[in-house]
ModelCIF file with pLDDT and N, C-alpha, C, O atoms, coordinates in Angstrom:
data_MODEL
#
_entry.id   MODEL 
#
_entity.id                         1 
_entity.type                       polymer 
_entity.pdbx_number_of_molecules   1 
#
_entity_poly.entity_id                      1 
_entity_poly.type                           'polypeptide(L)' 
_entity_poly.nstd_linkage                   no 
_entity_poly.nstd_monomer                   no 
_entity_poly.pdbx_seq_one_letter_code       
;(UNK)(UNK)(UNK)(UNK)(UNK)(UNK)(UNK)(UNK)(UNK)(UNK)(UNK)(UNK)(UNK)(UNK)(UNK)(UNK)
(UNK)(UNK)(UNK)(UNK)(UNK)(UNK)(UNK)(UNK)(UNK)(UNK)(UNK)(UNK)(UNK)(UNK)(UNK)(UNK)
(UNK)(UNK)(UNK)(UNK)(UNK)(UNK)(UNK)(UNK)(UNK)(UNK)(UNK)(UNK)(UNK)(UNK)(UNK)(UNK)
;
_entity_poly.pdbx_seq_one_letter_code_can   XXXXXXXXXXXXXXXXXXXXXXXXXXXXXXXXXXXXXXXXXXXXXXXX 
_entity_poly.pdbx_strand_id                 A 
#
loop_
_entity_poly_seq.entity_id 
_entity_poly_seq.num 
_entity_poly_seq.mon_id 
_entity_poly_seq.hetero 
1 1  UNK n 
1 2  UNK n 
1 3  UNK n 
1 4  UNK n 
1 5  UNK n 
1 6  UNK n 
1 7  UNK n 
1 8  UNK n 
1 9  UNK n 
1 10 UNK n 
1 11 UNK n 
1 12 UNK n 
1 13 UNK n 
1 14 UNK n 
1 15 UNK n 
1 16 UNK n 
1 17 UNK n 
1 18 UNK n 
1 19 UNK n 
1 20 UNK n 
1 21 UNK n 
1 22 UNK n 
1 23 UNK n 
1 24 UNK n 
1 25 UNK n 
1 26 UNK n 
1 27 UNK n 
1 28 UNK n 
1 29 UNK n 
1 30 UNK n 
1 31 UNK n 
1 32 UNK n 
1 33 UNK n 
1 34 UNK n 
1 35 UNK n 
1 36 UNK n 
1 37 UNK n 
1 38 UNK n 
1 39 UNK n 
1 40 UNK n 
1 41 UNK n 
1 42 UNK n 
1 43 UNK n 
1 44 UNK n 
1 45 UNK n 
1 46 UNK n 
1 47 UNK n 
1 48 UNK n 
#
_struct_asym.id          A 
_struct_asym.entity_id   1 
#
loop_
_ma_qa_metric.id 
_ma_qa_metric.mode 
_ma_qa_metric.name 
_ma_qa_metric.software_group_id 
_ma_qa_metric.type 
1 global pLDDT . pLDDT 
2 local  pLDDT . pLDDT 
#
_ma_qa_metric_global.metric_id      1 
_ma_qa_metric_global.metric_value   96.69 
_ma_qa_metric_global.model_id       1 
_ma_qa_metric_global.ordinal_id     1 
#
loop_
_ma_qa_metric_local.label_asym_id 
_ma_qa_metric_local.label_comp_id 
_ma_qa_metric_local.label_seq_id 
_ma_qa_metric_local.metric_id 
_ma_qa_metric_local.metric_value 
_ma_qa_metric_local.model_id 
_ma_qa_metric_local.ordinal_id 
A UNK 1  2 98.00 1 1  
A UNK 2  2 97.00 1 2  
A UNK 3  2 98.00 1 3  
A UNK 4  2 98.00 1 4  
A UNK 5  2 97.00 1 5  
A UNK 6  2 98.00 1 6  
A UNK 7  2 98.00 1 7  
A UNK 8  2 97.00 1 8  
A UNK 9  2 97.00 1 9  
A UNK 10 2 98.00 1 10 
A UNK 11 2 98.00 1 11 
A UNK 12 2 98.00 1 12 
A UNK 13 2 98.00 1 13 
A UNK 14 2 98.00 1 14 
A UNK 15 2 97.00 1 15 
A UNK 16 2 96.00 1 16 
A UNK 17 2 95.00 1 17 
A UNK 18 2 96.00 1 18 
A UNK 19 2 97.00 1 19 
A UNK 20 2 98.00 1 20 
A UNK 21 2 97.00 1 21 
A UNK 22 2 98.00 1 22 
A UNK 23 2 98.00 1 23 
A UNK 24 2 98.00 1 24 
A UNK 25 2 98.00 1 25 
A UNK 26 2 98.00 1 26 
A UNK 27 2 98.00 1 27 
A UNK 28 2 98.00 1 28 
A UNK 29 2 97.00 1 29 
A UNK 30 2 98.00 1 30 
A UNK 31 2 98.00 1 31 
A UNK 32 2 98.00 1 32 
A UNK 33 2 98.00 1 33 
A UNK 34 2 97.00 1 34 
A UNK 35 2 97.00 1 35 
A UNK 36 2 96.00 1 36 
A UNK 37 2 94.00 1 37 
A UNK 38 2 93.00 1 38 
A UNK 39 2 95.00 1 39 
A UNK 40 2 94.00 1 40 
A UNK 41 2 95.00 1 41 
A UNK 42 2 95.00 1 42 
A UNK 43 2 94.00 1 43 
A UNK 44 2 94.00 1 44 
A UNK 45 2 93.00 1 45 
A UNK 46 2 94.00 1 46 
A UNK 47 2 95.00 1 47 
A UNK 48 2 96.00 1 48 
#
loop_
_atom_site.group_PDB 
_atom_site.id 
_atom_site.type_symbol 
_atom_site.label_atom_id 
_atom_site.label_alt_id 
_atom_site.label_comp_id 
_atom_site.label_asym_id 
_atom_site.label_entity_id 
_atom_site.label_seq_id 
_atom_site.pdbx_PDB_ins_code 
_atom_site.Cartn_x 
_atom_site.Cartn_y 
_atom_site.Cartn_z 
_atom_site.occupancy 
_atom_site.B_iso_or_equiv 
_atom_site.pdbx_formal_charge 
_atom_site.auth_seq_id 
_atom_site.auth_comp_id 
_atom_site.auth_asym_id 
_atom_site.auth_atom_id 
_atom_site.pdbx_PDB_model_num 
ATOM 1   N N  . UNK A 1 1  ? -7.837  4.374   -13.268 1.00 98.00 ? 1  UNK A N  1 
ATOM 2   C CA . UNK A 1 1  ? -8.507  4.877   -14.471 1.00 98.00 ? 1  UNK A CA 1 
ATOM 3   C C  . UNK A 1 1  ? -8.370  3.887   -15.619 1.00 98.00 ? 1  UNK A C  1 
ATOM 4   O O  . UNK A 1 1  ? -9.287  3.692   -16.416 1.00 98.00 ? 1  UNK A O  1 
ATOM 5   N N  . UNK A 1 2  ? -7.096  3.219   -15.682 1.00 97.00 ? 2  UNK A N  1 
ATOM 6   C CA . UNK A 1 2  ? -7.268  2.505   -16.898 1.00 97.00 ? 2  UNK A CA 1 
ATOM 7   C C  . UNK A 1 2  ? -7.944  0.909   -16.654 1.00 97.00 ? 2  UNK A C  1 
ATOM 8   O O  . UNK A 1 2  ? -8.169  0.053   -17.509 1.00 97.00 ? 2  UNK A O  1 
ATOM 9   N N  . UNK A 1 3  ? -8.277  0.830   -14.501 1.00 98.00 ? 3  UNK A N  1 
ATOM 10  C CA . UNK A 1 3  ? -8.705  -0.535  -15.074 1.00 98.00 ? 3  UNK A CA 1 
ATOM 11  C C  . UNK A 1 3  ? -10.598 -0.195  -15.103 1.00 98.00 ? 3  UNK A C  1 
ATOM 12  O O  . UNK A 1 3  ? -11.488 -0.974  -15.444 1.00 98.00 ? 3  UNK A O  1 
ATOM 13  N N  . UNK A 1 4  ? -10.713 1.174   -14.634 1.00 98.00 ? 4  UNK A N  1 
ATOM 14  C CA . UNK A 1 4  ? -12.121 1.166   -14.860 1.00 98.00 ? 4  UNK A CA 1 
ATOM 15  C C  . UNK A 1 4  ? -12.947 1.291   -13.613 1.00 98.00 ? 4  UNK A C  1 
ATOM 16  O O  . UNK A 1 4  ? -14.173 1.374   -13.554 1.00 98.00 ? 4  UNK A O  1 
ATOM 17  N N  . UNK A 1 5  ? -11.818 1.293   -12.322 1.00 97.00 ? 5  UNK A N  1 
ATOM 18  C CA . UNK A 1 5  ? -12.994 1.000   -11.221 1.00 97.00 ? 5  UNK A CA 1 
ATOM 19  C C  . UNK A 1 5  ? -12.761 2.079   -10.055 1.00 97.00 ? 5  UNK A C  1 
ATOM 20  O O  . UNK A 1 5  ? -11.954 2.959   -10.353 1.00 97.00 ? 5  UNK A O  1 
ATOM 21  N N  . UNK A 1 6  ? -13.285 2.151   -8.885  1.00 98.00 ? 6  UNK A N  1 
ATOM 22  C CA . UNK A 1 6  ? -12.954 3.062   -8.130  1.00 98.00 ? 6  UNK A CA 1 
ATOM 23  C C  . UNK A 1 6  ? -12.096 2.761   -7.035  1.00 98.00 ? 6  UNK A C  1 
ATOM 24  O O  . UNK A 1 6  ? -12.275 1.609   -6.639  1.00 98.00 ? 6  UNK A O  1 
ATOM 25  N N  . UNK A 1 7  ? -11.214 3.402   -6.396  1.00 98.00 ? 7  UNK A N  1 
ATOM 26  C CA . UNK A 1 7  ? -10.254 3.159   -5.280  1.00 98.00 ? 7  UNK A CA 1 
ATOM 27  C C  . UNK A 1 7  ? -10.842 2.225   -4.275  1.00 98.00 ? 7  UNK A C  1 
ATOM 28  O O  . UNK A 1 7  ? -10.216 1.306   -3.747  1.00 98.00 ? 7  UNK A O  1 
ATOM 29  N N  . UNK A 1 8  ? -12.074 2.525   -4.053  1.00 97.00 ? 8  UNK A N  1 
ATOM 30  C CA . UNK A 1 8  ? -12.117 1.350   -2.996  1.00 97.00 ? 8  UNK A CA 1 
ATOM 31  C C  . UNK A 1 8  ? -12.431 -0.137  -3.478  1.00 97.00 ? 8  UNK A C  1 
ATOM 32  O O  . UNK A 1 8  ? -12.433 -1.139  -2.763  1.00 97.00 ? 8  UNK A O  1 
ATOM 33  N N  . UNK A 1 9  ? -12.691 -0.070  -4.806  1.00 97.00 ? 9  UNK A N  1 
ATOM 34  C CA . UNK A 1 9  ? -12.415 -1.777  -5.515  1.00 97.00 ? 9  UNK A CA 1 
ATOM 35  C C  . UNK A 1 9  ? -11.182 -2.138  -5.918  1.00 97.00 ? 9  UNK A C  1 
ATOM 36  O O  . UNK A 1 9  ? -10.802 -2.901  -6.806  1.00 97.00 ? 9  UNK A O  1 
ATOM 37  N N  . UNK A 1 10 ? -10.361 -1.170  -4.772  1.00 98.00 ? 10 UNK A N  1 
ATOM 38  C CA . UNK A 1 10 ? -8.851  -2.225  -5.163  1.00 98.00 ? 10 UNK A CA 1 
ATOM 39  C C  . UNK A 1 10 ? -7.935  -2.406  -3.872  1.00 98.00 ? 10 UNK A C  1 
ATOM 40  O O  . UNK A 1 10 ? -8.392  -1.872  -2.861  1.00 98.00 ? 10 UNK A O  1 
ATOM 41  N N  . UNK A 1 11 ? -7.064  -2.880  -3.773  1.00 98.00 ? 11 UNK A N  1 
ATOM 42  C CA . UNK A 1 11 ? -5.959  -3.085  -3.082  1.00 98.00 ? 11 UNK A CA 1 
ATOM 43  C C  . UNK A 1 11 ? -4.825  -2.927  -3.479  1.00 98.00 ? 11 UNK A C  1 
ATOM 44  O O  . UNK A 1 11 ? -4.663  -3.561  -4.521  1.00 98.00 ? 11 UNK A O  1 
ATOM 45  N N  . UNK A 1 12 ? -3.785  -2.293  -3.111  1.00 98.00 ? 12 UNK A N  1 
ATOM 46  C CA . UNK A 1 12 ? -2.466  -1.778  -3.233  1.00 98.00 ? 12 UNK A CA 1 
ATOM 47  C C  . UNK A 1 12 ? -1.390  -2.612  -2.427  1.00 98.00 ? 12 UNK A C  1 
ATOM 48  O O  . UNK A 1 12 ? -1.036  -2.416  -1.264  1.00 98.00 ? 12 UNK A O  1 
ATOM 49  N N  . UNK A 1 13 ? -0.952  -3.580  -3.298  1.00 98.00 ? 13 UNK A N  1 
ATOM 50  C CA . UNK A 1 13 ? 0.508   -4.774  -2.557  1.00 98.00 ? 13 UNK A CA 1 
ATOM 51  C C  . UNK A 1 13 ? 1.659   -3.889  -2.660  1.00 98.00 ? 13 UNK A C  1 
ATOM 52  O O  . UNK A 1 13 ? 1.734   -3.184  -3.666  1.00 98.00 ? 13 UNK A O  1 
ATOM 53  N N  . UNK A 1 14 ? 2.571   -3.818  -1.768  1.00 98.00 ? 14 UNK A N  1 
ATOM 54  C CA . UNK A 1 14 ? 3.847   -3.659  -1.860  1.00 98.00 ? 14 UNK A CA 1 
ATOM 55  C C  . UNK A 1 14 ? 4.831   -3.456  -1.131  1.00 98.00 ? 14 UNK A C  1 
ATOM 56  O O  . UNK A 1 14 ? 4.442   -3.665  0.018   1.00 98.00 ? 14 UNK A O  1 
ATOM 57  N N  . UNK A 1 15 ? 5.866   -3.174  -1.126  1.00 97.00 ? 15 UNK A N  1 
ATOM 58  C CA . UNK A 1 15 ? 7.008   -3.830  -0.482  1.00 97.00 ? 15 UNK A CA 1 
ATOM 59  C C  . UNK A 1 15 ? 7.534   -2.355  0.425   1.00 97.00 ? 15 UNK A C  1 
ATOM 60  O O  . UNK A 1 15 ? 8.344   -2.438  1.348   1.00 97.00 ? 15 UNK A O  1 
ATOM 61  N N  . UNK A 1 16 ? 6.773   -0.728  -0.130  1.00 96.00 ? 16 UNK A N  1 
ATOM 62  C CA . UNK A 1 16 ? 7.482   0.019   0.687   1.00 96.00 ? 16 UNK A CA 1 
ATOM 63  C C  . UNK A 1 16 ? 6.429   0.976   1.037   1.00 96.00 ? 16 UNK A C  1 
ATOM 64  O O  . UNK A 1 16 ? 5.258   1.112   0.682   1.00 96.00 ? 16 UNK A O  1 
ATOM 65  N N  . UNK A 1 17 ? 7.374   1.729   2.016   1.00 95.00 ? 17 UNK A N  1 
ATOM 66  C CA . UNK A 1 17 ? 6.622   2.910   2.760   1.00 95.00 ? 17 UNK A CA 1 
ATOM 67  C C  . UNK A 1 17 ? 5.974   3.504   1.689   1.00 95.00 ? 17 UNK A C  1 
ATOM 68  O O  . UNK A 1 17 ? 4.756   3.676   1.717   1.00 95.00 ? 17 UNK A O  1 
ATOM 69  N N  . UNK A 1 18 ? 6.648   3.830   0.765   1.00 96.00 ? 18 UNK A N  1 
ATOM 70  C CA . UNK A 1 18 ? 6.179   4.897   -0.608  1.00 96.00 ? 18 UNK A CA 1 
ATOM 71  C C  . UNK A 1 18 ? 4.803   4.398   -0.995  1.00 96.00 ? 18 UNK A C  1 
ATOM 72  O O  . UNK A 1 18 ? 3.803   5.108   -0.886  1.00 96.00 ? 18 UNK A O  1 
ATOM 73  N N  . UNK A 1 19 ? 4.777   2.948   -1.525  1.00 97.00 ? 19 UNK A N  1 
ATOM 74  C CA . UNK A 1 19 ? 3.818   2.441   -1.788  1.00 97.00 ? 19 UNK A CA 1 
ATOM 75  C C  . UNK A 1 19 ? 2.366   2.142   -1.435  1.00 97.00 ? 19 UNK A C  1 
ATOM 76  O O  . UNK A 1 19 ? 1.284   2.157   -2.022  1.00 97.00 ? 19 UNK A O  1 
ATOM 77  N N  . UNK A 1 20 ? 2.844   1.851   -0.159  1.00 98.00 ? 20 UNK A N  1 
ATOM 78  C CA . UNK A 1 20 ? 1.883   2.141   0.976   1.00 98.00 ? 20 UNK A CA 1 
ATOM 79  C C  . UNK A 1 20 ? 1.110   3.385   1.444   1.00 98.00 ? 20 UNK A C  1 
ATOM 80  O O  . UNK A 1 20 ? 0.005   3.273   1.976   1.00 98.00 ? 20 UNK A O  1 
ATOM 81  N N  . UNK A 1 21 ? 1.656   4.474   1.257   1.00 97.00 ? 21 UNK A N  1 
ATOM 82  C CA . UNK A 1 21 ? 1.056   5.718   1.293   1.00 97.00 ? 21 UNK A CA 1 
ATOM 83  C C  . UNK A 1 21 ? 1.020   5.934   0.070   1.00 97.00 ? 21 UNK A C  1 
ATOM 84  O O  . UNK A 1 21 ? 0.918   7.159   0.003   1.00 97.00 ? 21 UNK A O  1 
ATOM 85  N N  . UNK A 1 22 ? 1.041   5.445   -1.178  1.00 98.00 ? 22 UNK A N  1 
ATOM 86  C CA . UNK A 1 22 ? 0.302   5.692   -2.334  1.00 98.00 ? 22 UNK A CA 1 
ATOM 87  C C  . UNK A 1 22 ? -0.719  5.042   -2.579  1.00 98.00 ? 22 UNK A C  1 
ATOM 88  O O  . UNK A 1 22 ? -1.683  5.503   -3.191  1.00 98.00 ? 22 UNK A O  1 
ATOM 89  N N  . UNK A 1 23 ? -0.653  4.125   -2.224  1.00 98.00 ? 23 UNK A N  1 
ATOM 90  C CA . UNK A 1 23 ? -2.411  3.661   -1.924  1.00 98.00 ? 23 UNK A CA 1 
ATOM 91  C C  . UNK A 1 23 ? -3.354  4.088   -0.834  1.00 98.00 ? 23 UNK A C  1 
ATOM 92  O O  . UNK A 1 23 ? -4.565  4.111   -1.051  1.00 98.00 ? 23 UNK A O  1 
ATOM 93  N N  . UNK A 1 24 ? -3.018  4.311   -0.067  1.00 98.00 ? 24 UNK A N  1 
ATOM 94  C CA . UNK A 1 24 ? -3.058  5.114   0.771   1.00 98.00 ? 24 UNK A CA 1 
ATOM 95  C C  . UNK A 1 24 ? -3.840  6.296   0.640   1.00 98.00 ? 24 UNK A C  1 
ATOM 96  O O  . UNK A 1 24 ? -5.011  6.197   1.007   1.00 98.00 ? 24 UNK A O  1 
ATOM 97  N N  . UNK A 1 25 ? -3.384  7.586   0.120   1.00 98.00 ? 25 UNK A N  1 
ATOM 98  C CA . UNK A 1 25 ? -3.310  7.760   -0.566  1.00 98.00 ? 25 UNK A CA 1 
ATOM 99  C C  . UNK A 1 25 ? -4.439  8.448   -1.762  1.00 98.00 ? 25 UNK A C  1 
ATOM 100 O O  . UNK A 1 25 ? -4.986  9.518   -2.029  1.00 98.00 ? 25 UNK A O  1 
ATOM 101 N N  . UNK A 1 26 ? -4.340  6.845   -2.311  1.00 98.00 ? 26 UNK A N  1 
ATOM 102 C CA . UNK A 1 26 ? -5.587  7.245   -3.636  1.00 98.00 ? 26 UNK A CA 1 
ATOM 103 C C  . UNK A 1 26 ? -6.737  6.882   -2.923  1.00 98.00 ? 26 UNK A C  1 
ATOM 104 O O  . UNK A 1 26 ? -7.730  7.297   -3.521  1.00 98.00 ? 26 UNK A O  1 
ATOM 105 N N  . UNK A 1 27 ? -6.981  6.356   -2.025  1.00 98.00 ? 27 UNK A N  1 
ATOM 106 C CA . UNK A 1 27 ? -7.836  5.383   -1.060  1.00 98.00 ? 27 UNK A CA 1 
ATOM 107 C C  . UNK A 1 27 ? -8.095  4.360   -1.584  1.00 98.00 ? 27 UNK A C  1 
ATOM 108 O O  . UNK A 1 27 ? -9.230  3.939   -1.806  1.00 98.00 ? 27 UNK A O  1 
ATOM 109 N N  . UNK A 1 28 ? -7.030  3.813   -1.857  1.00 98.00 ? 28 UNK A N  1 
ATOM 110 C CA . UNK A 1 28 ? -7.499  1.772   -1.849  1.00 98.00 ? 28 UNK A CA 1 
ATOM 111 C C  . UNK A 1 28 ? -7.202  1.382   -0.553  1.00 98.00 ? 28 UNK A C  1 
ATOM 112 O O  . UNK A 1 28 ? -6.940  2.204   0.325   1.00 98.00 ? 28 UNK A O  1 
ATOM 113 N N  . UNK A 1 29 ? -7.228  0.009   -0.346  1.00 97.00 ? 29 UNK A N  1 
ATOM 114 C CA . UNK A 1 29 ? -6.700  -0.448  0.814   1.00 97.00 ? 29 UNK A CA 1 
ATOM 115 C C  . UNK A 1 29 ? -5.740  -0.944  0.391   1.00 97.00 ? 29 UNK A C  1 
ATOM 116 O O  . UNK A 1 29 ? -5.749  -1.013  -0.838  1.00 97.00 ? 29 UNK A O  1 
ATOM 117 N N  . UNK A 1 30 ? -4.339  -1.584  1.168   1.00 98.00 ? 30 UNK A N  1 
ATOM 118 C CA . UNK A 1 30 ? -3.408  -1.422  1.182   1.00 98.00 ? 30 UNK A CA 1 
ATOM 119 C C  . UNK A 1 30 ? -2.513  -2.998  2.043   1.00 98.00 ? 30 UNK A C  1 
ATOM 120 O O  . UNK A 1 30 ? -2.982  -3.547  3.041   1.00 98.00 ? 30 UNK A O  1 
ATOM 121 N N  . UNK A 1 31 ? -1.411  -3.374  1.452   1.00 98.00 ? 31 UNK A N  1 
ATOM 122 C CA . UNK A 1 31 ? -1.208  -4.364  2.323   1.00 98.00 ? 31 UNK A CA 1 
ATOM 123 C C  . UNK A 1 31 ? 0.356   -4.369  1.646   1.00 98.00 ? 31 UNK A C  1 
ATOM 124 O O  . UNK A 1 31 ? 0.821   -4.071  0.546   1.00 98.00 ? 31 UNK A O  1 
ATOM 125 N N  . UNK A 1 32 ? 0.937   -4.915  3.027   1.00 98.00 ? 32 UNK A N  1 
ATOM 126 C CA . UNK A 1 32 ? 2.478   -4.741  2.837   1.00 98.00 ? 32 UNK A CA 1 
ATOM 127 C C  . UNK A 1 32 ? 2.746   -5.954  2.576   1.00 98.00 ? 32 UNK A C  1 
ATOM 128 O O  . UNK A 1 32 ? 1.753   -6.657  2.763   1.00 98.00 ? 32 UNK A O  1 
ATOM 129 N N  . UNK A 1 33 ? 3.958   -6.727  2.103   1.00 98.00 ? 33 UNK A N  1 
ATOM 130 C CA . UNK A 1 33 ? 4.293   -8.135  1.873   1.00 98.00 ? 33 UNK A CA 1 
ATOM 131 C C  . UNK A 1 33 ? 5.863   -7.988  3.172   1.00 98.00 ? 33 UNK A C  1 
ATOM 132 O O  . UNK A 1 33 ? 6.722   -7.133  3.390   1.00 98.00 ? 33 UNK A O  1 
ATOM 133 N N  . UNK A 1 34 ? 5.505   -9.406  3.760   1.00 97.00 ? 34 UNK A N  1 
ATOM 134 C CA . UNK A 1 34 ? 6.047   -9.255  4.702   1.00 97.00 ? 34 UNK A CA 1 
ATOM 135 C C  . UNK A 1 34 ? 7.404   -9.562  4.504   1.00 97.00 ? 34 UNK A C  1 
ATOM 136 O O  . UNK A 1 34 ? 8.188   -9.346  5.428   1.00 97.00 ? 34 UNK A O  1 
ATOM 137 N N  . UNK A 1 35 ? 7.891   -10.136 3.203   1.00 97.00 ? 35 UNK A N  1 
ATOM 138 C CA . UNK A 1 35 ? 9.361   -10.239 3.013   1.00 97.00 ? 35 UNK A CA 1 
ATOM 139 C C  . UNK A 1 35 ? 10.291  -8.702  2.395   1.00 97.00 ? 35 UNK A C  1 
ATOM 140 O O  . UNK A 1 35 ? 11.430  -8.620  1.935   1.00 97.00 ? 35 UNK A O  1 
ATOM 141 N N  . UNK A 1 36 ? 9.149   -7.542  2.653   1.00 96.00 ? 36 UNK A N  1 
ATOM 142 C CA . UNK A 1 36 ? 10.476  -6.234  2.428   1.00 96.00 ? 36 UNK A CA 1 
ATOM 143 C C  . UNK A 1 36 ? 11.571  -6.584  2.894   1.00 96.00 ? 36 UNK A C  1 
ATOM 144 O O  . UNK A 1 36 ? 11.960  -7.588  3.491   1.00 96.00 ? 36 UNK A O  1 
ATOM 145 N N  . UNK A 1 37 ? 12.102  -5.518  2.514   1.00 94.00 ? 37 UNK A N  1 
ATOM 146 C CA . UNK A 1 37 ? 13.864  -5.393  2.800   1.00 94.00 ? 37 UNK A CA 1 
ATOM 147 C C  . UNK A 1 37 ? 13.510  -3.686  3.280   1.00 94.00 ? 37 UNK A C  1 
ATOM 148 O O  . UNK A 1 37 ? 14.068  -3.059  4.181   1.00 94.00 ? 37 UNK A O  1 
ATOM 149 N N  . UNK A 1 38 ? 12.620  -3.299  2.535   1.00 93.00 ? 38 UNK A N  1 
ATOM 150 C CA . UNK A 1 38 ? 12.669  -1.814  2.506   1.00 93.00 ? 38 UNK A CA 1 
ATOM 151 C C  . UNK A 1 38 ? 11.545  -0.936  3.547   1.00 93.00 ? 38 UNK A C  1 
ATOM 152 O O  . UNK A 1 38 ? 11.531  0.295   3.582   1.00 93.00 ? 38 UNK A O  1 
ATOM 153 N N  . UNK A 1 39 ? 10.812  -1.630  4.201   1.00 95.00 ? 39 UNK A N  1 
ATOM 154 C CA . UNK A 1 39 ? 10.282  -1.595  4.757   1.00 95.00 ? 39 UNK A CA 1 
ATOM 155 C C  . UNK A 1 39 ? 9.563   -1.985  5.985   1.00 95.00 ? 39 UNK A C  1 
ATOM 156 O O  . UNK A 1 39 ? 8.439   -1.678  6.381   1.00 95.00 ? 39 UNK A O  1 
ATOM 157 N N  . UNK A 1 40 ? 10.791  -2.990  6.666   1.00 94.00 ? 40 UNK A N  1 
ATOM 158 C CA . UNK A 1 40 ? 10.050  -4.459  7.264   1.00 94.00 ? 40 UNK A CA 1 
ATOM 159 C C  . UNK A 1 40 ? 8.900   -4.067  8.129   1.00 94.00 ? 40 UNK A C  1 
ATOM 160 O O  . UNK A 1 40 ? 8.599   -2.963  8.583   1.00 94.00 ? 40 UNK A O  1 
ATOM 161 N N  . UNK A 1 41 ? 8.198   -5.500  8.278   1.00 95.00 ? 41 UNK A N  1 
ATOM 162 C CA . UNK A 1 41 ? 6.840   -5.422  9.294   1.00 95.00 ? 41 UNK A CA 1 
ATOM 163 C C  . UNK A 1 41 ? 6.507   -4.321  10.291  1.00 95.00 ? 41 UNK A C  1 
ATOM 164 O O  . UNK A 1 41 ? 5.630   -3.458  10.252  1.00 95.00 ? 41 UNK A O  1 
ATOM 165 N N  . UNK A 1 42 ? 7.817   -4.693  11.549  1.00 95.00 ? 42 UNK A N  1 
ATOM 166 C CA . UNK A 1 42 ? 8.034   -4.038  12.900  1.00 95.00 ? 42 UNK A CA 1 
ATOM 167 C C  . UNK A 1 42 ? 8.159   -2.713  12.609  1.00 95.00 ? 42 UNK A C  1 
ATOM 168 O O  . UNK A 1 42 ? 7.857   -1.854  13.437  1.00 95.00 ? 42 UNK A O  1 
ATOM 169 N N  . UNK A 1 43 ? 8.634   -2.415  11.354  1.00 94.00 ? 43 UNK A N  1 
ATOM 170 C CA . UNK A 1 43 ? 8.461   -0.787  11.756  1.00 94.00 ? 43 UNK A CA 1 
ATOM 171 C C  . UNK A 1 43 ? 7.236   -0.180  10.754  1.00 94.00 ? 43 UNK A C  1 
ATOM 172 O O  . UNK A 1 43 ? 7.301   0.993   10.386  1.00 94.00 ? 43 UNK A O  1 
ATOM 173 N N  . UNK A 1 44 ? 6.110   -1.061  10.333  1.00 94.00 ? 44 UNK A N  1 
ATOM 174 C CA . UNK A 1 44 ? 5.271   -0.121  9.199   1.00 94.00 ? 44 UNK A CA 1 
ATOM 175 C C  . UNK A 1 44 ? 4.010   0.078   10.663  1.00 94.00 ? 44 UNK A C  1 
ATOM 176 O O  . UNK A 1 44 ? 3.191   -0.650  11.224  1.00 94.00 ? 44 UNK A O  1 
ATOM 177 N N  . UNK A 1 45 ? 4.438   1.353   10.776  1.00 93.00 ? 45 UNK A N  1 
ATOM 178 C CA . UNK A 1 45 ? 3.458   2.009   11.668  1.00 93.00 ? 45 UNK A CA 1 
ATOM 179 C C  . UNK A 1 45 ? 3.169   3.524   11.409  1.00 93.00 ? 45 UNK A C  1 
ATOM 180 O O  . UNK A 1 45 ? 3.555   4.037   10.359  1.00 93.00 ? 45 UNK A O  1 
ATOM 181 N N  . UNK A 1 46 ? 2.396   4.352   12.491  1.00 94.00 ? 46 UNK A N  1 
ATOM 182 C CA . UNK A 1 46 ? 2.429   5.433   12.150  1.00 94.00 ? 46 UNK A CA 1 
ATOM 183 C C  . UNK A 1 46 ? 1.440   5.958   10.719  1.00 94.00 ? 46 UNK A C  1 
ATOM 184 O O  . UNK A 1 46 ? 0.546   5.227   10.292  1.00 94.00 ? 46 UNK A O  1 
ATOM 185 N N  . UNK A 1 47 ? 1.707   7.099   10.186  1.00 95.00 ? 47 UNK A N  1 
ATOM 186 C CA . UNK A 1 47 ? 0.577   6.926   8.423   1.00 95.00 ? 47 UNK A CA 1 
ATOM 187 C C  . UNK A 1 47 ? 1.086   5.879   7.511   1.00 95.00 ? 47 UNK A C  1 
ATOM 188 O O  . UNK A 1 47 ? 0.392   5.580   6.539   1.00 95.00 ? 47 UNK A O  1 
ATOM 189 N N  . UNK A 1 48 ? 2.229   5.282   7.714   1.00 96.00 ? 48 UNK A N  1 
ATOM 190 C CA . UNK A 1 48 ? 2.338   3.891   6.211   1.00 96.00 ? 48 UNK A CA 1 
ATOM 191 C C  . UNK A 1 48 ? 1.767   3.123   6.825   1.00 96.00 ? 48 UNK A C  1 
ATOM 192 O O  . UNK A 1 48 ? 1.533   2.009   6.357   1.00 96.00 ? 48 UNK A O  1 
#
């Protein structure tokens, strides 16, 4: 809302499960960074 555009003109970076299903979510698309701690690669499966 505050940048003006709709969920699917964005993408959602971040480092955790939470995050990931908050974009998720709002329906953006979504992308994990592969140096979590909190989330690593091998296990983002399933709805995150």
């Amino acid at each position: 809302r505050k940048l003006g555009i709709s969920p699917e003109e964005a993408i959602m970076v971040g480092d955790s499960r939470l995050d990931i299903l908050c974009g998720k979510n709002a329906g953006c698309k979504t992308a994990l960074v592969g140096w979590s701690v909190a989330f690593p690669p091998e296990t983002a499966t399933g709805e995150a």
